[in-house]
N, C-alpha and C. Protein backbone atom coordinates (compact mmCIF):
# COMPACT_ATOMS: atom_id res chain seq x y z
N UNK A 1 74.30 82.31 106.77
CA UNK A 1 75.59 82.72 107.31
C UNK A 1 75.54 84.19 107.71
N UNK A 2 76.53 84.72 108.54
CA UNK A 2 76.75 86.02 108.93
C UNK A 2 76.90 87.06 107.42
N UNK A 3 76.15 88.09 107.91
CA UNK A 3 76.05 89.00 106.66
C UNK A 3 77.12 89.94 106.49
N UNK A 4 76.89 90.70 105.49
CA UNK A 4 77.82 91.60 104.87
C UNK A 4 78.68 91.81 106.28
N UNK A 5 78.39 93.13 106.90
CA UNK A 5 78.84 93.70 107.85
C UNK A 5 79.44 93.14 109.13
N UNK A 6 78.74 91.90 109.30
CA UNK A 6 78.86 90.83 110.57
C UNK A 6 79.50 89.97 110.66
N UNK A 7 81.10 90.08 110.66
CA UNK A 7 81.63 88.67 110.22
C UNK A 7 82.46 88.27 111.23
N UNK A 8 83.02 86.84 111.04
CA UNK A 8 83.46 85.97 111.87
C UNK A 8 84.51 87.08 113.26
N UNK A 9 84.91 87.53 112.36
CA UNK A 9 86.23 88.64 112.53
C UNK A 9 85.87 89.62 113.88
N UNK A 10 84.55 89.95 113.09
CA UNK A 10 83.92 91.08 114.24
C UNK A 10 83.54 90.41 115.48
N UNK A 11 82.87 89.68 115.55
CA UNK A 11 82.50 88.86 116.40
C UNK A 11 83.48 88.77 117.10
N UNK A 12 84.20 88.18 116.99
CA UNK A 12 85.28 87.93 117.76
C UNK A 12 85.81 88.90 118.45
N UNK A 13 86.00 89.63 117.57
CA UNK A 13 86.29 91.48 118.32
C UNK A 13 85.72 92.27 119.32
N UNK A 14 84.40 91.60 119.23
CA UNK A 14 82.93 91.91 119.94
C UNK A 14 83.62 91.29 121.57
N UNK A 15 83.57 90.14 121.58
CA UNK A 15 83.80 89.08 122.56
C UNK A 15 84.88 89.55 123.16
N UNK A 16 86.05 90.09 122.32
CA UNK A 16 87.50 90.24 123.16
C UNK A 16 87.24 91.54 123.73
N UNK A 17 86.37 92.52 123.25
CA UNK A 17 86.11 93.51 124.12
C UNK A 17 85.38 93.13 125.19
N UNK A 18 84.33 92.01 125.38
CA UNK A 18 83.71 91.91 126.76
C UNK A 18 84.78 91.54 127.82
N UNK A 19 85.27 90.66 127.31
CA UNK A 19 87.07 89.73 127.78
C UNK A 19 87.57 90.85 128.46
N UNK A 20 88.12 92.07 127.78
CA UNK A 20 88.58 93.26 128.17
C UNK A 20 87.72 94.00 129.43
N UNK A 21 86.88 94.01 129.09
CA UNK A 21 85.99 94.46 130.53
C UNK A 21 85.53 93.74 131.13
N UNK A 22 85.24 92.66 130.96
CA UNK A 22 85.99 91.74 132.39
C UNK A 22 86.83 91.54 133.29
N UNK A 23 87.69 91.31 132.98
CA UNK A 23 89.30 91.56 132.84
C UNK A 23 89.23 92.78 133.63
N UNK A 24 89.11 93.81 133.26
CA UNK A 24 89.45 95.33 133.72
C UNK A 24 88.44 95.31 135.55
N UNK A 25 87.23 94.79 135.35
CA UNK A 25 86.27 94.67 136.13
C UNK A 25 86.99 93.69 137.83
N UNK A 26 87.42 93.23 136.98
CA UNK A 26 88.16 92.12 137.97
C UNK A 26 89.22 92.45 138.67
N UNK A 27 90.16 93.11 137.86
CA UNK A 27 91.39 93.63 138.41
C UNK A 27 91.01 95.26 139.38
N UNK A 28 89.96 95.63 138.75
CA UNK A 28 90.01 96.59 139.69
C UNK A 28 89.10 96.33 141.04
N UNK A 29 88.00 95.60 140.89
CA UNK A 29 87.36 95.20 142.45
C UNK A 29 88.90 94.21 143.41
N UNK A 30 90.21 93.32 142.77
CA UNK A 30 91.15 92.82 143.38
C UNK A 30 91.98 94.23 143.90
N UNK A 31 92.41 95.32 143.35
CA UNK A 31 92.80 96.20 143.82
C UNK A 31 92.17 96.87 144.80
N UNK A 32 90.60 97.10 144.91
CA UNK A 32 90.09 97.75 146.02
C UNK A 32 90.24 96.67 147.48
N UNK A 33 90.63 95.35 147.35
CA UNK A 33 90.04 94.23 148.54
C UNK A 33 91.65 94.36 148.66
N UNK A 34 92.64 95.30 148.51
CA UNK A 34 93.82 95.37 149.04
C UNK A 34 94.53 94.98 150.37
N UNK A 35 93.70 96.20 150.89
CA UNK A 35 93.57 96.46 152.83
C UNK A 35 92.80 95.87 153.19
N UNK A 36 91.93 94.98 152.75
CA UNK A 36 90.90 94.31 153.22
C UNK A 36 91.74 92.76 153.98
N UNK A 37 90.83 92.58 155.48
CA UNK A 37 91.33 91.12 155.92
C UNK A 37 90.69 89.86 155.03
N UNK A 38 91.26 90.03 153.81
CA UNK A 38 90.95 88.42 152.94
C UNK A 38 91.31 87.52 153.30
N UNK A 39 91.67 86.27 152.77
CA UNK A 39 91.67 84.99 153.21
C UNK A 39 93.33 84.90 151.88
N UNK A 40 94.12 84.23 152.28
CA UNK A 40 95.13 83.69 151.95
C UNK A 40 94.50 83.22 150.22
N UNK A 41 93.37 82.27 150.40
CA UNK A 41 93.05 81.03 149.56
C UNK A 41 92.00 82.55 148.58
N UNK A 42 91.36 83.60 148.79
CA UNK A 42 90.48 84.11 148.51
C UNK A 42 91.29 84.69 147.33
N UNK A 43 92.49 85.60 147.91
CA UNK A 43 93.22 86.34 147.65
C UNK A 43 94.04 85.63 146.13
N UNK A 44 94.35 84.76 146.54
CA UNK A 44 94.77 83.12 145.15
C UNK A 44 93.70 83.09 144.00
N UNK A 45 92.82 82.93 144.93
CA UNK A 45 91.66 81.92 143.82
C UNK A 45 91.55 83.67 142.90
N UNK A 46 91.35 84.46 143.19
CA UNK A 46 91.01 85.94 142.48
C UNK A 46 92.41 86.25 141.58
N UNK A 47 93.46 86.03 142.08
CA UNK A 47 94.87 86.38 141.02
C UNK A 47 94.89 85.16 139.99
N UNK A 48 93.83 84.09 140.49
CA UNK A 48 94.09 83.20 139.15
C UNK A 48 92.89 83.35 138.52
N UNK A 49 91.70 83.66 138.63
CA UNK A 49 91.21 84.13 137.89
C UNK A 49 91.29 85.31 136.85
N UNK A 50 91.81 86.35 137.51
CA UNK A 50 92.78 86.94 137.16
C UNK A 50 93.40 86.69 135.91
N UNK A 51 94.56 85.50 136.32
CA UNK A 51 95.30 84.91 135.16
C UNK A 51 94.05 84.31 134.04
N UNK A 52 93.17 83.90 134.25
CA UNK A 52 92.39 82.52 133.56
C UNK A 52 91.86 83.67 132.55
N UNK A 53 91.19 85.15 132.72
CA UNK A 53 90.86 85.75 131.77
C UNK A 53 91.51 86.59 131.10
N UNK A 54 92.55 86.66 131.52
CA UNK A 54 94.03 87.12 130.86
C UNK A 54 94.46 86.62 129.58
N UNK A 55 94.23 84.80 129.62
CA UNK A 55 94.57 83.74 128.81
C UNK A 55 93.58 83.89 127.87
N UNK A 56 92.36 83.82 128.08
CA UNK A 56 91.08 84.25 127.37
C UNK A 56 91.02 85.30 126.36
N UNK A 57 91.52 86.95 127.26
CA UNK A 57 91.75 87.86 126.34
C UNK A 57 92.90 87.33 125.08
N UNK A 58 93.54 86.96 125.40
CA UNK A 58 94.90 86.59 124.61
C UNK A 58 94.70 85.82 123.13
N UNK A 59 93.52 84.69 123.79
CA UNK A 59 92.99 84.10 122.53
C UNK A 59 91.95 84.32 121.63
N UNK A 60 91.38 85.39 122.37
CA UNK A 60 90.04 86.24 121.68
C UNK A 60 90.70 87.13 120.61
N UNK A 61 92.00 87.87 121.08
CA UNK A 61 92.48 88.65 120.41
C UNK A 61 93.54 87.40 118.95
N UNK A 62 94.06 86.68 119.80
CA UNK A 62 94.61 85.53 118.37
C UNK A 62 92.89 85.47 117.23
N UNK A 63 92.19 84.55 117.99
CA UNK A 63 91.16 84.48 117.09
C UNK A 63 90.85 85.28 116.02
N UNK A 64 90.66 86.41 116.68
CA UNK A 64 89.92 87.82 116.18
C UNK A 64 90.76 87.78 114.38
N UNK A 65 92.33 88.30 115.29
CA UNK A 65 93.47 88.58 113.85
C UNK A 65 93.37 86.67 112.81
N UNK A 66 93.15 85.57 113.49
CA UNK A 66 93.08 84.64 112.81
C UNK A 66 92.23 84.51 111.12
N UNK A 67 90.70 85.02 111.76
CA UNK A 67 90.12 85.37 111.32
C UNK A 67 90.13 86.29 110.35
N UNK A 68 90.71 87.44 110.94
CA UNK A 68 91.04 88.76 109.80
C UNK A 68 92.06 88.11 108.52
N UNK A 69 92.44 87.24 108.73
CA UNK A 69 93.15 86.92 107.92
C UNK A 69 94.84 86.71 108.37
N UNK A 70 95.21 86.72 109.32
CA UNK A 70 96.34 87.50 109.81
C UNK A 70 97.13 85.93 109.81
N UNK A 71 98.65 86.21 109.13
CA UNK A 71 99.21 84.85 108.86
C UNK A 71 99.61 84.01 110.08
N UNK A 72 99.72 82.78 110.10
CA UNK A 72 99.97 82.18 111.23
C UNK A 72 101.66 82.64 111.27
N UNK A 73 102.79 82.47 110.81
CA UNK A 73 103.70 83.11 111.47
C UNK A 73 103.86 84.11 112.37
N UNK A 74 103.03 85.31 112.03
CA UNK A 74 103.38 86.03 112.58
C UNK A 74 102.66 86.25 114.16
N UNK A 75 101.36 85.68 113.98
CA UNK A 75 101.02 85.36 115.48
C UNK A 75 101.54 84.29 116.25
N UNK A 76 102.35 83.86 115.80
CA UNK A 76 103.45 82.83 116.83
C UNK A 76 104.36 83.57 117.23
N UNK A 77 105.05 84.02 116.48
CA UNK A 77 106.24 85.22 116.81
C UNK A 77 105.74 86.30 117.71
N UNK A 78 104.35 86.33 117.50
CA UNK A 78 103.64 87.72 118.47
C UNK A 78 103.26 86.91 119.77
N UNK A 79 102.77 86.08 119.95
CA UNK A 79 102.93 84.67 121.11
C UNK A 79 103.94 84.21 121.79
N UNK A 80 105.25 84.58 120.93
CA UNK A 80 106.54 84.39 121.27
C UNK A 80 107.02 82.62 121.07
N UNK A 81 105.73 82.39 120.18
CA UNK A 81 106.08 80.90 119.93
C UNK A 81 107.17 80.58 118.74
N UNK A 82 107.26 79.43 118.67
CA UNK A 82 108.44 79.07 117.53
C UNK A 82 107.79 78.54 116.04
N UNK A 83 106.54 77.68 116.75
CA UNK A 83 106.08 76.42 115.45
C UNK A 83 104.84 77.09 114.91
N UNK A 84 104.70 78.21 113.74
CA UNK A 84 103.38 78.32 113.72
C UNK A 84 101.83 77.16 113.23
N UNK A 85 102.67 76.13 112.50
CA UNK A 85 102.08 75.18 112.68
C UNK A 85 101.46 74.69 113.86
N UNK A 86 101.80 74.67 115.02
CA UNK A 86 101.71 74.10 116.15
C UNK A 86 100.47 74.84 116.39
N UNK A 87 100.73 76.35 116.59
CA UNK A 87 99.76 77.53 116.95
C UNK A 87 99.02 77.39 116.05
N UNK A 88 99.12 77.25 114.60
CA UNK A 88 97.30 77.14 114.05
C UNK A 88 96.50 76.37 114.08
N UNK A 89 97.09 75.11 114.77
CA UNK A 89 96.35 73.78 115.14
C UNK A 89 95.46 74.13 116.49
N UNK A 90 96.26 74.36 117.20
CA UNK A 90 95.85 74.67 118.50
C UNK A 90 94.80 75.81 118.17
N UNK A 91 94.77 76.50 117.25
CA UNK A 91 93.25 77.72 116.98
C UNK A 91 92.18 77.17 116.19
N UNK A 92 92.75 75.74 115.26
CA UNK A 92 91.82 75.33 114.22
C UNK A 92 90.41 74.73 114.12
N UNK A 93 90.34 74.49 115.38
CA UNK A 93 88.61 74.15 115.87
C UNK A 93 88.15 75.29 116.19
N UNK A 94 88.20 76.38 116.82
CA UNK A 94 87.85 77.87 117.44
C UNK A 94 87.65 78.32 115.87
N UNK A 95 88.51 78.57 114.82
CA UNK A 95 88.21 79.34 113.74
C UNK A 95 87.41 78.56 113.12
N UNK A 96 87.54 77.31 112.52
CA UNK A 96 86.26 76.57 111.96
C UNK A 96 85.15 77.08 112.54
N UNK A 97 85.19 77.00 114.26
CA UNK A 97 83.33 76.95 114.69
C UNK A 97 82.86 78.32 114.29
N UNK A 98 83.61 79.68 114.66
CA UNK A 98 83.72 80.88 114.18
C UNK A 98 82.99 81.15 112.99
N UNK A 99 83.95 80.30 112.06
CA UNK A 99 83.89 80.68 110.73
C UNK A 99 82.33 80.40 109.93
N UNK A 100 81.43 79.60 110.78
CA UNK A 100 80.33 78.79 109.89
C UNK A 100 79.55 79.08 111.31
N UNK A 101 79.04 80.30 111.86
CA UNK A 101 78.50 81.33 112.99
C UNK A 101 76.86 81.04 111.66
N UNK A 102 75.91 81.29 111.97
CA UNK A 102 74.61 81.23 111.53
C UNK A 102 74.37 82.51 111.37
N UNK A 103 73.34 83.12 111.00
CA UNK A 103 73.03 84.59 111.07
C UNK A 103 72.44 84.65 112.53
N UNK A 104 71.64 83.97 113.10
CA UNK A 104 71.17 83.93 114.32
C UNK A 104 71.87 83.89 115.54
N UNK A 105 73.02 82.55 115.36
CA UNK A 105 74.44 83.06 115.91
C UNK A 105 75.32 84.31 116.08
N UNK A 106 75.32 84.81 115.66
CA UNK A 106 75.94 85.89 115.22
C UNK A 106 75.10 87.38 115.94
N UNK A 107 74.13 86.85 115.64
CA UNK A 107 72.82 88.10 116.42
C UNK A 107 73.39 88.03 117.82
N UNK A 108 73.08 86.70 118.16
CA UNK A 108 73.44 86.65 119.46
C UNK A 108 74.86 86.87 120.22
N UNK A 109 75.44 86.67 119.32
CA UNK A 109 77.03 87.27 120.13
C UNK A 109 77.41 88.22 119.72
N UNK A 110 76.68 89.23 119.27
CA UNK A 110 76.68 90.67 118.81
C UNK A 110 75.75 91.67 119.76
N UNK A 111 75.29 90.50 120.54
CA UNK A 111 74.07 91.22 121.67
C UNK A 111 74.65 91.92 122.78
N UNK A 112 74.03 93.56 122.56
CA UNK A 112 74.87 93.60 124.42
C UNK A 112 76.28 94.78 123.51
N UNK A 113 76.25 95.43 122.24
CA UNK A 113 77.15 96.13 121.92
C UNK A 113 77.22 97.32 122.79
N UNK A 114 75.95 98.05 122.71
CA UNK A 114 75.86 99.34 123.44
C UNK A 114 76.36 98.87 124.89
N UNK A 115 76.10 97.90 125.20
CA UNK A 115 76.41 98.02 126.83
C UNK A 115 77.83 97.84 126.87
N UNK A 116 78.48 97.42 126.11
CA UNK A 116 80.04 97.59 125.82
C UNK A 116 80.15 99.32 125.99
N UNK A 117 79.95 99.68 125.01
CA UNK A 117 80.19 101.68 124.58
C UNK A 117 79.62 102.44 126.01
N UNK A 118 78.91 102.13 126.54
CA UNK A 118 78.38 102.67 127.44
C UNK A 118 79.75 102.09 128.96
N UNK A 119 80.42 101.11 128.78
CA UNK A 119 81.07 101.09 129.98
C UNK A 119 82.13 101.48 129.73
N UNK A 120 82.89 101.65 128.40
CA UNK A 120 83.66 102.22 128.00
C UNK A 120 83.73 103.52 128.15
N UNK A 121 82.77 104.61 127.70
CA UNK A 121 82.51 105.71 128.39
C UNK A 121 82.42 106.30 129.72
N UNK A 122 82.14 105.18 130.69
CA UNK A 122 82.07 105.45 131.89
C UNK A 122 83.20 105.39 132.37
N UNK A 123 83.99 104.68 131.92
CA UNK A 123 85.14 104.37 132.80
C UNK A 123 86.55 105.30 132.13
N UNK A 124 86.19 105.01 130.70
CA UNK A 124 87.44 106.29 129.59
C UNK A 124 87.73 107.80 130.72
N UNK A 125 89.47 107.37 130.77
CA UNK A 125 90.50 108.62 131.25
C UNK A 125 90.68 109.47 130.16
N UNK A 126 91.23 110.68 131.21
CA UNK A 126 91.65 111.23 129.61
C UNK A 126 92.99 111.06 128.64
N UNK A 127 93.63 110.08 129.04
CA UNK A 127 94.85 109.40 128.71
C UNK A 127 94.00 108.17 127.29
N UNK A 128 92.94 107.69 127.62
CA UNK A 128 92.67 106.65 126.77
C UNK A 128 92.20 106.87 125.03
N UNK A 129 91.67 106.29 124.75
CA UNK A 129 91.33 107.33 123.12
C UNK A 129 89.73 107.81 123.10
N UNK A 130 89.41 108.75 122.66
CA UNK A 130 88.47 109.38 122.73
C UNK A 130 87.48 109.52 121.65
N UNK A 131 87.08 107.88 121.81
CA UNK A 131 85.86 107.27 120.69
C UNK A 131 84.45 107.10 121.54
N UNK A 132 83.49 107.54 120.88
CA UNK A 132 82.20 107.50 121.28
C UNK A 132 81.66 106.19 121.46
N UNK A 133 82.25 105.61 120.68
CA UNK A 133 81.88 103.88 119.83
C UNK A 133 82.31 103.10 119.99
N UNK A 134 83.85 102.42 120.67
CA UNK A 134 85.15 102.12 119.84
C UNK A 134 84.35 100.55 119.41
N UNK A 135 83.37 99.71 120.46
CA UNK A 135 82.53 98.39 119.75
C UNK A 135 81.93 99.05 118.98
N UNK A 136 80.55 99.49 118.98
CA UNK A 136 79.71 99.45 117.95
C UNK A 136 80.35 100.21 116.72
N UNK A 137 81.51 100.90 116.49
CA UNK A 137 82.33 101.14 115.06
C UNK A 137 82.42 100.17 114.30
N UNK A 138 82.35 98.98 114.82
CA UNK A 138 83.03 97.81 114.04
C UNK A 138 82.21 97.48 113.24
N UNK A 139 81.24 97.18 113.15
CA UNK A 139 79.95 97.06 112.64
C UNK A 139 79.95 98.54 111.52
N UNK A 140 80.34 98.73 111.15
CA UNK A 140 80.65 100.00 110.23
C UNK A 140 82.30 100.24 109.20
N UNK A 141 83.10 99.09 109.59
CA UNK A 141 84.07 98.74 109.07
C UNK A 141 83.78 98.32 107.69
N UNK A 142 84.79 98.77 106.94
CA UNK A 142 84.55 97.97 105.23
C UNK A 142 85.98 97.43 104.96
């Protein structure tokens, strides 16, 4: 199983940051094709993609707090849902598979941290927070 430092939790955290720069990656090449003569259907298919990793981030970040421990009420209410029953069903295959990650598993979706920190740096305003690390910290969490 995933070791001391490496757990279901992080992982997940790992992932919702790629989600996040994806996400960010996407929305900003749709903002530059502004003035551009696109296509009606081009212009669609990109705002729903758009949407599709939006939905993604959303559940990377449920997962993540699932994981941490974080009660199902209150991520329904943070979902704006009503039934948290409903909502932990709907997460309960994702946290099972999560939860029982291999050590080798785990290597592998932990792969690729620095290249997180490194695009984070490149792209960090001076409005944003001013961490050297903010992925590879996690891995240093107790």
């Amino acid at each position: 199983m995933i070791g001391p430092t490496m757990t279901p939790e992080i992982l997940a955290r790992i992932t919702t940051a790629r989600a996040a720069r994806d996400l960010s990656d996407l929305a900003r090449q749709a903002l530059a094709t502004t003035a551009e003569n696109t296509s009606v259907t081009e212009r669609i298919k990109t705002a729903r993609r758009l949407r599709q990793l939006a939905n993604e981030f959303v559940d990377r970040v449920v997962l993540a707090e699932a994981l941490a421990g974080a009660d199902w009420t209150e991520i329904a209410k943070a979902l704006n849902r009503r039934d948290p029953g409903t909502v932990e069903g709907e997460y309960a295959d994702a946290v099972a598979e999560w939860s029982a990650f291999t050590e080798a598993e785990a290597d592998e979706a932990a792969a690729g941290v620095e290249d997180l920190d490194a695009w984070y740096a490149r792209h960090r305003e001076d409005h944003d927070p001013d961490l050297e690390k903010p992925v590879a910290d996690l891995m240093n969490r107790h």
